[in-house]
N, C-alpha and C. Protein backbone atom coordinates (compact mmCIF):
# COMPACT_ATOMS: atom_id res chain seq x y z
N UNK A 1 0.85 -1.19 0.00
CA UNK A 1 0.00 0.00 0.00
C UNK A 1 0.88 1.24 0.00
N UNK A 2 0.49 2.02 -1.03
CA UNK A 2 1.26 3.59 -0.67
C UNK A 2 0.71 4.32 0.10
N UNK A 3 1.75 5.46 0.30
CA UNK A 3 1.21 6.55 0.94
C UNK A 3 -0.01 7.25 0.61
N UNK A 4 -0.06 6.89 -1.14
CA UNK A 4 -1.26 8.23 -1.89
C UNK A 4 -2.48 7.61 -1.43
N UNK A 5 -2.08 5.86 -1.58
CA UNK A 5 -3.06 4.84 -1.10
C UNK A 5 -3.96 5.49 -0.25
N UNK A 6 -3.28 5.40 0.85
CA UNK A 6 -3.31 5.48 2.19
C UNK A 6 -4.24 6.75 2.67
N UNK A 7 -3.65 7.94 1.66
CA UNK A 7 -4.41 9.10 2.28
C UNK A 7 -5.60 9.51 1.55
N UNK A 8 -5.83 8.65 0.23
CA UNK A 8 -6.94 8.54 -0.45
C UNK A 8 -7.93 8.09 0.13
N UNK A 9 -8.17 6.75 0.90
CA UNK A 9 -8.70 6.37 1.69
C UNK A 9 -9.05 7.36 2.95
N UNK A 10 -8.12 7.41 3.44
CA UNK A 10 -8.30 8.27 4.93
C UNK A 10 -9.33 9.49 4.30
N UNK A 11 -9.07 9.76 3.17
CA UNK A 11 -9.71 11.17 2.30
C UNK A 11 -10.94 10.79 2.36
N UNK A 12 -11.46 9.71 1.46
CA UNK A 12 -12.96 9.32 1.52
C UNK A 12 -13.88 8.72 2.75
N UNK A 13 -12.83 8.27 3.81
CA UNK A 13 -13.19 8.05 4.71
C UNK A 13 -14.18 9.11 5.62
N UNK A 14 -13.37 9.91 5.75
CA UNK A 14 -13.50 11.07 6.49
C UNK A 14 -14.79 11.68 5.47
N UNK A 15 -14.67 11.75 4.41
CA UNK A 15 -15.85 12.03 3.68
C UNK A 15 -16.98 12.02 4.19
N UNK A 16 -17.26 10.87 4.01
CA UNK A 16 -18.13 9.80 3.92
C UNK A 16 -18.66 10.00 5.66
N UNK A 17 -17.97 10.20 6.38
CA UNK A 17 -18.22 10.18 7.91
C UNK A 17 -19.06 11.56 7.96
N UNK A 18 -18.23 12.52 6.75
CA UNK A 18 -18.45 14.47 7.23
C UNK A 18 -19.74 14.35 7.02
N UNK A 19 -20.34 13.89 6.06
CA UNK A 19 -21.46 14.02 5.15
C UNK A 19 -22.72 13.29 6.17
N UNK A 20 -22.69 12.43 6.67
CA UNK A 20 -23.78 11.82 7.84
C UNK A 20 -23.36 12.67 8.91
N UNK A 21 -22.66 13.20 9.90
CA UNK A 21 -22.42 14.34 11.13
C UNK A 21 -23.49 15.30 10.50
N UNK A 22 -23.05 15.81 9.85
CA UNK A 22 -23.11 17.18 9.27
C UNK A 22 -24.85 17.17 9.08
N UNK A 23 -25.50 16.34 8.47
CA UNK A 23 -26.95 16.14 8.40
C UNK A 23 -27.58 15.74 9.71
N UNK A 24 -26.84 15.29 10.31
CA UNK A 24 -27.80 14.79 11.65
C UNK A 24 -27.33 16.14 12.38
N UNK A 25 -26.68 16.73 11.87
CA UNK A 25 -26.50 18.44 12.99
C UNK A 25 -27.13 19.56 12.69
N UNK A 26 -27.33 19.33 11.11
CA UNK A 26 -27.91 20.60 10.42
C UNK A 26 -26.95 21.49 10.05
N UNK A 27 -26.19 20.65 9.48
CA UNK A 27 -24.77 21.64 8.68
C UNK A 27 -24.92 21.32 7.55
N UNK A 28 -25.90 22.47 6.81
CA UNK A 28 -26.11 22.21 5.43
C UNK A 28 -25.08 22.83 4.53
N UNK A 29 -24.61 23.55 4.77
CA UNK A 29 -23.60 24.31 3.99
C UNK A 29 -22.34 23.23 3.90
N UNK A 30 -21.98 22.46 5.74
CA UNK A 30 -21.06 21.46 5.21
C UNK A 30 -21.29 19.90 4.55
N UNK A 31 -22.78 19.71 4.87
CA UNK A 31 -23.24 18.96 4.20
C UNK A 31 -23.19 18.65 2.39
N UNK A 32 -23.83 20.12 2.04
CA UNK A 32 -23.77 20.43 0.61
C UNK A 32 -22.51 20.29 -0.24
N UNK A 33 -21.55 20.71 0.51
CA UNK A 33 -20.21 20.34 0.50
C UNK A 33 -19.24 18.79 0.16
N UNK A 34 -20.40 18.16 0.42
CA UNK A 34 -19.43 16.42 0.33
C UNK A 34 -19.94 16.09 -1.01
N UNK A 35 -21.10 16.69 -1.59
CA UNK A 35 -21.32 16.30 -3.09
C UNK A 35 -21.05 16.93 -4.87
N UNK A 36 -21.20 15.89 -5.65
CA UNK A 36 -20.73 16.84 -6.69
C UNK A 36 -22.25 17.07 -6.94
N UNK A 37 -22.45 18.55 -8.11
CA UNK A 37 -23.82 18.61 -8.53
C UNK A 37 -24.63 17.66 -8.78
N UNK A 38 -23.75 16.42 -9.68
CA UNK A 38 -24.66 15.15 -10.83
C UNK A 38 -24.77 14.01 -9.62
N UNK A 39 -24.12 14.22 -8.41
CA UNK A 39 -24.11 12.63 -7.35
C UNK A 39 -25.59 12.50 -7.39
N UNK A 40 -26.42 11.74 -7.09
CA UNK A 40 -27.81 10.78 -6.94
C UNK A 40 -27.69 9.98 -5.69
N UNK A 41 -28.86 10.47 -4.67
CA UNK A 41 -29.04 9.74 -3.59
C UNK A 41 -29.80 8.94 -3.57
N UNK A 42 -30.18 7.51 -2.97
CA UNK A 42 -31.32 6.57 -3.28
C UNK A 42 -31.69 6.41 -1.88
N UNK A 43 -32.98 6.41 -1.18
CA UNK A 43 -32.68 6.05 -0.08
C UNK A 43 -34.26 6.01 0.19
N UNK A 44 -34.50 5.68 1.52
CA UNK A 44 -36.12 4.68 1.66
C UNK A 44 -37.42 5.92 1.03
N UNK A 45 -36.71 7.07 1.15
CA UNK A 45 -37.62 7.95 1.33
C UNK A 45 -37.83 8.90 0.25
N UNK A 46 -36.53 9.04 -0.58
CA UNK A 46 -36.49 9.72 -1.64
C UNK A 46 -35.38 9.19 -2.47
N UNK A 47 -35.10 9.90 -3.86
CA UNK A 47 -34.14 9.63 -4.77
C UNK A 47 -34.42 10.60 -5.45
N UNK A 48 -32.95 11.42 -5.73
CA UNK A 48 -32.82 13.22 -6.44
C UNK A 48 -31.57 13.01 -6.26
N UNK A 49 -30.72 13.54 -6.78
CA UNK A 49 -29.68 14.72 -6.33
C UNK A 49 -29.05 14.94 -4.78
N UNK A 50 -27.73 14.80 -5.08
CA UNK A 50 -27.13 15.21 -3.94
C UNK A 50 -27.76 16.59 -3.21
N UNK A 51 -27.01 17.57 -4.12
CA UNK A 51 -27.53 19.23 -3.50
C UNK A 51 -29.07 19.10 -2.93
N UNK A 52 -30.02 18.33 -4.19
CA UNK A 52 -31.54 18.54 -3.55
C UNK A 52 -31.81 17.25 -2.09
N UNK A 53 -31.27 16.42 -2.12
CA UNK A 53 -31.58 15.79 -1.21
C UNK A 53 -30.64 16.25 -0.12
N UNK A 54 -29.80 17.43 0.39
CA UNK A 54 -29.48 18.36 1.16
C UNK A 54 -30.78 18.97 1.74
N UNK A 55 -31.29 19.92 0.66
CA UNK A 55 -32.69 20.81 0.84
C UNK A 55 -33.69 20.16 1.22
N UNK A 56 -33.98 19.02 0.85
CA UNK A 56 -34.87 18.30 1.30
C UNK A 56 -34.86 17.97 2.77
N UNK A 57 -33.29 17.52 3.19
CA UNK A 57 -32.92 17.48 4.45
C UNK A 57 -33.35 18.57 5.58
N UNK A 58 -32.96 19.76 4.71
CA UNK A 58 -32.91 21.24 5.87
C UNK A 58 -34.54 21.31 5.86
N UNK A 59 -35.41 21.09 4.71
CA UNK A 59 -36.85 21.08 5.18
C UNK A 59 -37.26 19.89 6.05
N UNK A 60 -37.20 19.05 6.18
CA UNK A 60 -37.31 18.09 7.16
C UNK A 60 -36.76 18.47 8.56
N UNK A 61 -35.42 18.92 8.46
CA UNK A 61 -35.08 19.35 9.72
C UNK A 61 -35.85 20.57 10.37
N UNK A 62 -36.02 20.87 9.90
CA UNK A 62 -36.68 22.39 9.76
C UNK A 62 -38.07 22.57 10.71
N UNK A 63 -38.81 21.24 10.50
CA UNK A 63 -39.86 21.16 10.65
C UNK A 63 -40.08 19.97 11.51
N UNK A 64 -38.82 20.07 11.90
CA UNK A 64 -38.80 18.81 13.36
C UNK A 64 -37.97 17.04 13.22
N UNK A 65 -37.83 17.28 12.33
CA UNK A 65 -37.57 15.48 12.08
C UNK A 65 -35.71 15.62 12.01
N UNK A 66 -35.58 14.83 13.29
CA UNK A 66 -34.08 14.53 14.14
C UNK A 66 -33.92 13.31 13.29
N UNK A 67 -32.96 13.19 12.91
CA UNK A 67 -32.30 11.62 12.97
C UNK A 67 -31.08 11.48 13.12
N UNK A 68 -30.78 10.12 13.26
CA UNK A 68 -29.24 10.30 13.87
C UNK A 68 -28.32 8.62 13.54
N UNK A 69 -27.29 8.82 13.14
CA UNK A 69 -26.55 7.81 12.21
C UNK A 69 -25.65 7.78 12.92
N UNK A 70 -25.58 5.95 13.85
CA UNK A 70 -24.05 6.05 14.36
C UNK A 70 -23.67 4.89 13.32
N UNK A 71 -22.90 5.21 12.99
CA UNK A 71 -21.63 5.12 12.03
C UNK A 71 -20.47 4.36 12.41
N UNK A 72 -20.35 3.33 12.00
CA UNK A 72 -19.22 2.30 11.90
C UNK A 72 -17.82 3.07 11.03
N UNK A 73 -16.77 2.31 11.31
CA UNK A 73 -15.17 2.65 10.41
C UNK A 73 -16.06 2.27 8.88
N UNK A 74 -15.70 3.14 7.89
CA UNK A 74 -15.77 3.28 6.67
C UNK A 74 -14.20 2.65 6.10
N UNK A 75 -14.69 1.39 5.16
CA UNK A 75 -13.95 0.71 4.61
C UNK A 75 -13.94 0.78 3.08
N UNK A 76 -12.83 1.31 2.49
CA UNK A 76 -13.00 2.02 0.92
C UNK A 76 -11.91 1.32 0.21
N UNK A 77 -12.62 0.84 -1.30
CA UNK A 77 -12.09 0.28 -2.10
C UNK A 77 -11.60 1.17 -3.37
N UNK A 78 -10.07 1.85 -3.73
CA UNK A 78 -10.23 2.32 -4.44
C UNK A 78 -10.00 1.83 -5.90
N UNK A 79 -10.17 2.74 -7.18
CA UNK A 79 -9.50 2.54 -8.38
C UNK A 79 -9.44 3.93 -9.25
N UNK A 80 -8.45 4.23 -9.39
CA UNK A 80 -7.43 5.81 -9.39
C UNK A 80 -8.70 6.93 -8.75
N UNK A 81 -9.60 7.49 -9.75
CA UNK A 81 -9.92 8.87 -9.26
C UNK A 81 -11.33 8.21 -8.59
N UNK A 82 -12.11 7.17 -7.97
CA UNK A 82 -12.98 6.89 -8.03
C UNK A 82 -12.82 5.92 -6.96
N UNK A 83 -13.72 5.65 -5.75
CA UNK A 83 -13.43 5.13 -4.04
C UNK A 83 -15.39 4.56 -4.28
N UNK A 84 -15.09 3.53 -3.60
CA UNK A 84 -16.60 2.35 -2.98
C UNK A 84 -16.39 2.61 -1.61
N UNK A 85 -17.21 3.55 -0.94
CA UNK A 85 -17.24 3.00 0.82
C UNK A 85 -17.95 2.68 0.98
N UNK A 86 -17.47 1.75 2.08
CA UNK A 86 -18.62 1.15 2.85
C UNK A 86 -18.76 1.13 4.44
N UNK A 87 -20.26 1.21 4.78
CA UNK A 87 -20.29 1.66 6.18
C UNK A 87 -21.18 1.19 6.74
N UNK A 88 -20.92 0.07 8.16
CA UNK A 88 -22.23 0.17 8.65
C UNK A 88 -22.61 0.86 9.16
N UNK A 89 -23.99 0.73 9.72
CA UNK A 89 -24.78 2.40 10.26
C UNK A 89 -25.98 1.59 10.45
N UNK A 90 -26.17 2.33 12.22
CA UNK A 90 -27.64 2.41 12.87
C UNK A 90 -28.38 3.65 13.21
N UNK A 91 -29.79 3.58 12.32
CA UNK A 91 -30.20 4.88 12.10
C UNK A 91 -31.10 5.17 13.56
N UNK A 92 -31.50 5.45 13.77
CA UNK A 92 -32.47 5.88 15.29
C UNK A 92 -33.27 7.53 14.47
N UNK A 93 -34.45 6.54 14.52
CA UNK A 93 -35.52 7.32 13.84
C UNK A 93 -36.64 7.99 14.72
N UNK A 94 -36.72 8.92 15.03
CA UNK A 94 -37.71 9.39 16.11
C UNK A 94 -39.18 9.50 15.16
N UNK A 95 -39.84 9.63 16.52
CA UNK A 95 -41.49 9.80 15.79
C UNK A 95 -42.93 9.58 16.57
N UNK A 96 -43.84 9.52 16.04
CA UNK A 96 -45.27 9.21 16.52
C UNK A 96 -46.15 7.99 16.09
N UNK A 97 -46.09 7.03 16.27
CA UNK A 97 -47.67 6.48 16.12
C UNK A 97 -48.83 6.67 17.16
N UNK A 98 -49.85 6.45 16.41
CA UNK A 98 -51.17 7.05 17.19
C UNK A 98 -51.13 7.65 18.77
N UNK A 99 -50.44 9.10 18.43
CA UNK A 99 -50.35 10.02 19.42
C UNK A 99 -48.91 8.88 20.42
N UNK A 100 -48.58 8.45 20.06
CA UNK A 100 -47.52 7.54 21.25
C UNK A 100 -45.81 7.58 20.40
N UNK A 101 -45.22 8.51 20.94
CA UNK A 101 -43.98 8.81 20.58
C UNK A 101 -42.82 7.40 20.29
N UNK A 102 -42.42 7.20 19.34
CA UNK A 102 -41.55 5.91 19.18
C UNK A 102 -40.38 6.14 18.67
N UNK A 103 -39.30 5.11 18.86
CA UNK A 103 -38.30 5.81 17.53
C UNK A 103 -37.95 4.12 17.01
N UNK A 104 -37.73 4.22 16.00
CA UNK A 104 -37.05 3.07 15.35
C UNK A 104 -35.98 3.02 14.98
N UNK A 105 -35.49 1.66 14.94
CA UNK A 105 -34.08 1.83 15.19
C UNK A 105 -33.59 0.62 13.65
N UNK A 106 -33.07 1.11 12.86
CA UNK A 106 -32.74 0.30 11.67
C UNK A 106 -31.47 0.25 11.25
N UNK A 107 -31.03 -1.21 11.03
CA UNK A 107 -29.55 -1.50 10.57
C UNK A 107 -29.51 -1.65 9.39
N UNK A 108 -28.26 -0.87 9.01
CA UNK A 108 -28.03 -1.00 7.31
C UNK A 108 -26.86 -0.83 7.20
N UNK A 109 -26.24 -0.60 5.77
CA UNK A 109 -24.89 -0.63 5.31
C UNK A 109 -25.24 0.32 4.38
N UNK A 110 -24.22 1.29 4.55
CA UNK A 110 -23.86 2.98 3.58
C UNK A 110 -22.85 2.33 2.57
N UNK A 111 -23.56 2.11 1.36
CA UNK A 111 -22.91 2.24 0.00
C UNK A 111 -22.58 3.49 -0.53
N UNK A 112 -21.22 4.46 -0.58
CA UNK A 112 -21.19 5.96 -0.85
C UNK A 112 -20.33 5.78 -1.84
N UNK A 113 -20.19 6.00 -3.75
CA UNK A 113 -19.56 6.82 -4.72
C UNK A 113 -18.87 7.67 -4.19
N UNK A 114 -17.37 7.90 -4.17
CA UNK A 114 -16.97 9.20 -4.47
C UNK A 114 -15.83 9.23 -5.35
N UNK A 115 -16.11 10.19 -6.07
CA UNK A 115 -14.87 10.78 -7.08
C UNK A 115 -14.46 11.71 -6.77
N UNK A 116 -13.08 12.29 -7.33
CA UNK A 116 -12.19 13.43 -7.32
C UNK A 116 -11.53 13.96 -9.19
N UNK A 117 -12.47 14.79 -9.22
CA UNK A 117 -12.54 15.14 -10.49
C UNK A 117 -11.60 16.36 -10.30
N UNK A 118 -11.83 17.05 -11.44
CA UNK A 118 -10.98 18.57 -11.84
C UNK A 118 -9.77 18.85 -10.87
N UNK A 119 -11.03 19.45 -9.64
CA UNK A 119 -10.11 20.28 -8.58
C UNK A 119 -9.68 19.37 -8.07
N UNK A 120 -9.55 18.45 -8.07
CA UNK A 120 -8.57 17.36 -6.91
C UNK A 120 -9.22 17.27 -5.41
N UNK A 121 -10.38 17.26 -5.58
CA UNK A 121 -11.06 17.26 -3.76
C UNK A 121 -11.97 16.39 -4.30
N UNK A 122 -12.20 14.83 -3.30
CA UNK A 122 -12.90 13.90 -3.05
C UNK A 122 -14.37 14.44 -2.96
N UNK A 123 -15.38 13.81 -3.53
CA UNK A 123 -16.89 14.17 -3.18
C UNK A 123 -17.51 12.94 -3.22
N UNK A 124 -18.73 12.95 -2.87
CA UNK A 124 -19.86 11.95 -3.33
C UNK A 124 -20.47 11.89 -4.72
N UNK A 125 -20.22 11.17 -5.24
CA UNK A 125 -20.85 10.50 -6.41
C UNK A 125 -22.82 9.90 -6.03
N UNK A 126 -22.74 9.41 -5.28
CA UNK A 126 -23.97 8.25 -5.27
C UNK A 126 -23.81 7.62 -3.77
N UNK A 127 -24.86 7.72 -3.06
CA UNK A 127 -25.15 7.05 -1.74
C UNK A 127 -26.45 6.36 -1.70
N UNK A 128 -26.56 5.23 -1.27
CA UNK A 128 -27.53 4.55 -1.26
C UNK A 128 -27.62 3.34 -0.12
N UNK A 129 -28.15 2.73 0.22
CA UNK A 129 -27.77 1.68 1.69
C UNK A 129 -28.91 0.51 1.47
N UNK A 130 -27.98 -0.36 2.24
CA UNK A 130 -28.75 -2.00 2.05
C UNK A 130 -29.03 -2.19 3.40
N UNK A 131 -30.50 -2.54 3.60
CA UNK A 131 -31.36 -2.51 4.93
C UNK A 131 -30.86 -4.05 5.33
N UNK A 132 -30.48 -4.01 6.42
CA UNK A 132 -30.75 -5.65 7.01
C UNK A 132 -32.33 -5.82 8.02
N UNK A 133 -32.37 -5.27 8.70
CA UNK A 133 -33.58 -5.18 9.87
C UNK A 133 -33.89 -4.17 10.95
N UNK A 134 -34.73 -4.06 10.96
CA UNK A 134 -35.39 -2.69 11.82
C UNK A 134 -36.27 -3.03 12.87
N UNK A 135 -36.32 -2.16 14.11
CA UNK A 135 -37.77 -2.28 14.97
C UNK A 135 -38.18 -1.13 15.56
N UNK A 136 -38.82 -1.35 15.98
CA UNK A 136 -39.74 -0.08 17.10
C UNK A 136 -39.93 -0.17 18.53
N UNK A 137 -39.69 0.86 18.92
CA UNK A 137 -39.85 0.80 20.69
C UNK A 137 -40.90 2.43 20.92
N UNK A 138 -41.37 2.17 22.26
CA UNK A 138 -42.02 3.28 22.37
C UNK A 138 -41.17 3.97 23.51
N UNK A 139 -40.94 5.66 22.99
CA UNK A 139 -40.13 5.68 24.18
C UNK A 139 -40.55 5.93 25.73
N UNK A 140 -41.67 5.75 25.79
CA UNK A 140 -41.99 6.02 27.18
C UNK A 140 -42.51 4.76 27.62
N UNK A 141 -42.03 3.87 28.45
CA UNK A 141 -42.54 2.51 29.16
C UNK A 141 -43.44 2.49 29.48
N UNK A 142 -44.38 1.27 28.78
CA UNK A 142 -45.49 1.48 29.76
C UNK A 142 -46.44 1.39 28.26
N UNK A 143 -46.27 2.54 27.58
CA UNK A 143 -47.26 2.82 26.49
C UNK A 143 -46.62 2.14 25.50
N UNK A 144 -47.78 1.62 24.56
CA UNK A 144 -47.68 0.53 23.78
C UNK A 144 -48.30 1.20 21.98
N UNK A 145 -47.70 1.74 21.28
CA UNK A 145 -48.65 2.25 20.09
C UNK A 145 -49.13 0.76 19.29
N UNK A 146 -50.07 1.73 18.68
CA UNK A 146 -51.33 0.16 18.46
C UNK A 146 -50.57 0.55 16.46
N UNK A 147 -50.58 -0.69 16.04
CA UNK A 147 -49.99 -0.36 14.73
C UNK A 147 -50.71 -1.31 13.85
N UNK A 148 -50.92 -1.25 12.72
CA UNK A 148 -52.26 -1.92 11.77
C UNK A 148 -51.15 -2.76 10.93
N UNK A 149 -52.10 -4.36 12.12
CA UNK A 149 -50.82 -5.50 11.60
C UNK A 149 -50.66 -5.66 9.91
N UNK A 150 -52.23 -5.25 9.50
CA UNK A 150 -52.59 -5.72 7.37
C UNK A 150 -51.25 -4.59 7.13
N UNK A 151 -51.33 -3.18 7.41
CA UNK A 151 -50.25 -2.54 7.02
C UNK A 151 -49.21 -2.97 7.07
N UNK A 152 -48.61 -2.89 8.51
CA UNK A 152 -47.10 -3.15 8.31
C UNK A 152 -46.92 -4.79 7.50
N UNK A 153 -47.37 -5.45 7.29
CA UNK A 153 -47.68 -6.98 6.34
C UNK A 153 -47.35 -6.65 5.10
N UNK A 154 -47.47 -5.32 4.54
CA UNK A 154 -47.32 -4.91 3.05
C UNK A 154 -46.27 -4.45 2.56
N UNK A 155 -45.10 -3.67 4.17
CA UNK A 155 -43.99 -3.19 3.93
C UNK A 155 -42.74 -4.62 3.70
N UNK A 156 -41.56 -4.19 3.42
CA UNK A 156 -40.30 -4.91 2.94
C UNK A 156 -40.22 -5.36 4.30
N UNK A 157 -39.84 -6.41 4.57
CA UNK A 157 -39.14 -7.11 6.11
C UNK A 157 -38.54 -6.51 6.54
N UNK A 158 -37.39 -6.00 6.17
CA UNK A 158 -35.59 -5.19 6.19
C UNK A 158 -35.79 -4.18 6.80
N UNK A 159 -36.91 -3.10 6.12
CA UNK A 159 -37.41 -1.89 6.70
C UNK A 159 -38.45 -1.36 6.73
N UNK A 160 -39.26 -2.30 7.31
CA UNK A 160 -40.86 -2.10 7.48
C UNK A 160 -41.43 -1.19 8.53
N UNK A 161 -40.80 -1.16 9.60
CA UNK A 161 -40.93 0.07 11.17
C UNK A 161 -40.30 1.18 10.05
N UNK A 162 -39.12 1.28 9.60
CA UNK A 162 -39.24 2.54 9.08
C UNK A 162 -40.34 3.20 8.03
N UNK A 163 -40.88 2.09 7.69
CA UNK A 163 -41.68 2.20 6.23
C UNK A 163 -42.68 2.88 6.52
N UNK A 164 -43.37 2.24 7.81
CA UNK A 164 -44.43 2.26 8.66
C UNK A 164 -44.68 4.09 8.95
N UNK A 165 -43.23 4.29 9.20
CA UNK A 165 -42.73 5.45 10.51
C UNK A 165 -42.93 6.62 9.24
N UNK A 166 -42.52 6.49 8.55
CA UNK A 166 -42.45 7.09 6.85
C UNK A 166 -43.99 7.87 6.84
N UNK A 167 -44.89 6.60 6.26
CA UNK A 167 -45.37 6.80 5.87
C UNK A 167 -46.75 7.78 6.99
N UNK A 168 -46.89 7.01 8.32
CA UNK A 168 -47.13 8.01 9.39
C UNK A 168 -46.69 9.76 9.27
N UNK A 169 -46.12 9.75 8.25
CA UNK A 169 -45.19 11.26 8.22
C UNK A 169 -45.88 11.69 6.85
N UNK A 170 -46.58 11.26 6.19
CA UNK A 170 -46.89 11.77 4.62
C UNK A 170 -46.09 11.25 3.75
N UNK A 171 -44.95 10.40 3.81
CA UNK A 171 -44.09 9.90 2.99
C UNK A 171 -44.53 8.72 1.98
N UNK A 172 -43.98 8.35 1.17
CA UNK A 172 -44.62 7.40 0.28
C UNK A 172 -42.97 6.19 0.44
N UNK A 173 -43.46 5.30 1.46
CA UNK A 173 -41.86 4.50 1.47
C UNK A 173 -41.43 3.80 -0.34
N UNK A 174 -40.17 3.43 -0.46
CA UNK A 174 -40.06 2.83 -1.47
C UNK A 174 -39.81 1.03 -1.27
N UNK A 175 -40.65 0.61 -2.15
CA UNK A 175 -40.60 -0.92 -1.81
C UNK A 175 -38.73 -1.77 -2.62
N UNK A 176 -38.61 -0.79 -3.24
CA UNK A 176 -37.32 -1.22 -3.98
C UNK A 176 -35.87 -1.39 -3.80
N UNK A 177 -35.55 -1.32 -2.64
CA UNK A 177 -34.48 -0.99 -1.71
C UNK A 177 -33.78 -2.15 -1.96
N UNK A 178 -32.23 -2.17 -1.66
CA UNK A 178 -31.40 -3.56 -1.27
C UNK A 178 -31.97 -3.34 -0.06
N UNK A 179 -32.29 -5.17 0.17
CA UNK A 179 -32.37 -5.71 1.86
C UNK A 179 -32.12 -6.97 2.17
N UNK A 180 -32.17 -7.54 3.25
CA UNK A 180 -31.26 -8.66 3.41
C UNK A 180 -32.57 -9.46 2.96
N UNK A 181 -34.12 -8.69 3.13
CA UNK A 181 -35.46 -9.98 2.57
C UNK A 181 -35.21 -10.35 1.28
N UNK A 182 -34.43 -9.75 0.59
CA UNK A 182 -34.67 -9.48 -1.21
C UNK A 182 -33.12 -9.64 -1.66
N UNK A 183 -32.28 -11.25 -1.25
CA UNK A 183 -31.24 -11.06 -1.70
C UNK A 183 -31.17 -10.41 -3.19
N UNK A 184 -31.93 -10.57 -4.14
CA UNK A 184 -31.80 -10.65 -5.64
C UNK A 184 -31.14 -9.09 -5.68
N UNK A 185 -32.19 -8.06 -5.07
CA UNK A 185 -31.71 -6.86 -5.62
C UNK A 185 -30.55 -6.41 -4.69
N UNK A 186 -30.20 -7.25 -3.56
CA UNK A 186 -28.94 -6.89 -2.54
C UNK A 186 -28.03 -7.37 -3.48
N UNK A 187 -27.79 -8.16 -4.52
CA UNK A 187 -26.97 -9.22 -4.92
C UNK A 187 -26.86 -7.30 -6.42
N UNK A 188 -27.52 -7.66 -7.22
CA UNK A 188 -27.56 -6.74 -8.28
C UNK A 188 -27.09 -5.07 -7.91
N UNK A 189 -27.29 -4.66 -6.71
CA UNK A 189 -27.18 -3.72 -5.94
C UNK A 189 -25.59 -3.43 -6.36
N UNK A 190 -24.77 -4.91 -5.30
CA UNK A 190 -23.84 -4.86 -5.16
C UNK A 190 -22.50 -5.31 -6.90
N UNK A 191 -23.59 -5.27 -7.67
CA UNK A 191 -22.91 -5.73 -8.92
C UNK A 191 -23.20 -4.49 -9.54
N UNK A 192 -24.28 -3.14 -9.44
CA UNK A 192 -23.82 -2.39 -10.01
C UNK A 192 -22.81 -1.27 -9.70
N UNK A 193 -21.99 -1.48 -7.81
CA UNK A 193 -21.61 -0.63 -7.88
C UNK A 193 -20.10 -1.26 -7.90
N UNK A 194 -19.57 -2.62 -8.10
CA UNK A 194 -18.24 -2.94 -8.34
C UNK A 194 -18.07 -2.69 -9.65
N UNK A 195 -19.38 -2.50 -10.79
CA UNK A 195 -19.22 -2.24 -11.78
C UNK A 195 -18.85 -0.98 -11.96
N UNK A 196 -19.40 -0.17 -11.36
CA UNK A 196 -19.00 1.48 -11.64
C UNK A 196 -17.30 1.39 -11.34
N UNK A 197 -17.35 1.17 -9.93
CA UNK A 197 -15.41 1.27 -9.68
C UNK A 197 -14.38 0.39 -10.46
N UNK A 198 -15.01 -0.49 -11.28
CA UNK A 198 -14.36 -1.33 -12.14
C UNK A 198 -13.80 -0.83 -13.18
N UNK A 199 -14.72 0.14 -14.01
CA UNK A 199 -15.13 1.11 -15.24
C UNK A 199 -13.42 1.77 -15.57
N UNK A 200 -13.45 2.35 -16.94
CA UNK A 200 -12.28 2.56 -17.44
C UNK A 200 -12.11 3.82 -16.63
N UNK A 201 -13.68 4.66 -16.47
CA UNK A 201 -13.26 5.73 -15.86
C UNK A 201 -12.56 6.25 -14.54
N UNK A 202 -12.66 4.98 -13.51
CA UNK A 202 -12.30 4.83 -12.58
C UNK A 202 -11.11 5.03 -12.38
N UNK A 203 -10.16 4.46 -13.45
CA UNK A 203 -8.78 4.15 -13.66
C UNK A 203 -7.75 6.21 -14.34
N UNK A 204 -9.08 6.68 -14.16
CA UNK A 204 -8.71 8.15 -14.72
C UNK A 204 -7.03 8.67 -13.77
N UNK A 205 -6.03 9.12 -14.37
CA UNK A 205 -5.31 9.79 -13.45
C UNK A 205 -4.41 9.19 -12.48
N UNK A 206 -4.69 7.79 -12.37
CA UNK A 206 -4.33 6.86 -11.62
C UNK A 206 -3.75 5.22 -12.15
């Protein structure tokens, strides 16, 4: 391993870490910051644009909705101008069912793109995450929220409390996600993004 190795990694690492802090704090300016214009976010709740799924963030935050990502060591595969991290991460989702405050708590893995184009500074390309399993607690003992078993029956296994929690919010969850219920698209997931870092372009500069 070289040195450039070495600090390429440490580079996207740290990325990749700035970019989840920074949203669960409401640092949109440093948030906005970890992406290029064209990066694409995929995630239970939406899919746009880096910059817009920022804005989307600060309106959500804005209007009350905390969340919070603890974050495992980010492990990055590179090939010259172009890094695969990967991260696990437990999300802790606050919220309401029927008037009874809950938060859910869901495990996944942070798939994050980043390239270093022109200026020579690392960004996000593409973030997206593979659900393994989720649940719900209420946070006050004692109280029990009543939840509509036919519903949650309709959401993905992987991330159904979030789906649930989502959609309690006006959200429209997405059924299409990598999850550990649905090896097929966890499997295809993970073949389109060794394909991207595989790519001639990858090899740019490097």
């Amino acid at each position: 391993m070289t040195l450039q190795t070495m600090i390429d990694r440490a580079a996207v690492a740290d990325l990749v870490q700035t970019e989840r802090a920074a949203r669960d704090q409401g640092q949109w300016d440093r948030m906005a910051a970890c992406f290029h214009p064209d990066s694409r976010v995929s995630l239970s709740w939406i899919e746009t644009t880096g910059p817009a799924f920022v804005e989307a963030s600060r309106a959500a935050f804005a209007a009350g909705v905390r969340h919070l990502h603890q974050m495992s060591p980010t492990l990055v595969s590179l090939n010259g101008d172009r890094a695969l991290a990967e991260t696990g991460c437990v999300i802790l989702l606050p919220g309401a069912v029927g008037g009874v405050g809950v938060t859910v708590t869901c495990q996944a893995r942070l798939f994050a793109r980043a390239e270093r184009r022109e200026d020579g500074v690392w960004r996000l390309a593409g973030l997206r995450p593979h659900y393994f399993r989720d649940s719900l607690a209420a946070d006050q003992p004692g109280q029990a929220p009543v939840l509509d078993e036919a519903r949650l029956a309709g959401y993905r296994q992987s991330y159904r409390f979030l789906s649930y929690l989502l959609e309690e919010t006006g959200k429209t969850p997405r059924p299409d996600l990598a999850g550990a219920d649905r090896p097929d698209l966890a499997e295809a997931a993970a073949a389109e993004e060794a394909a991207w870092l595989a790519s001639p372009h990858g090899a740019r500069g490097g």
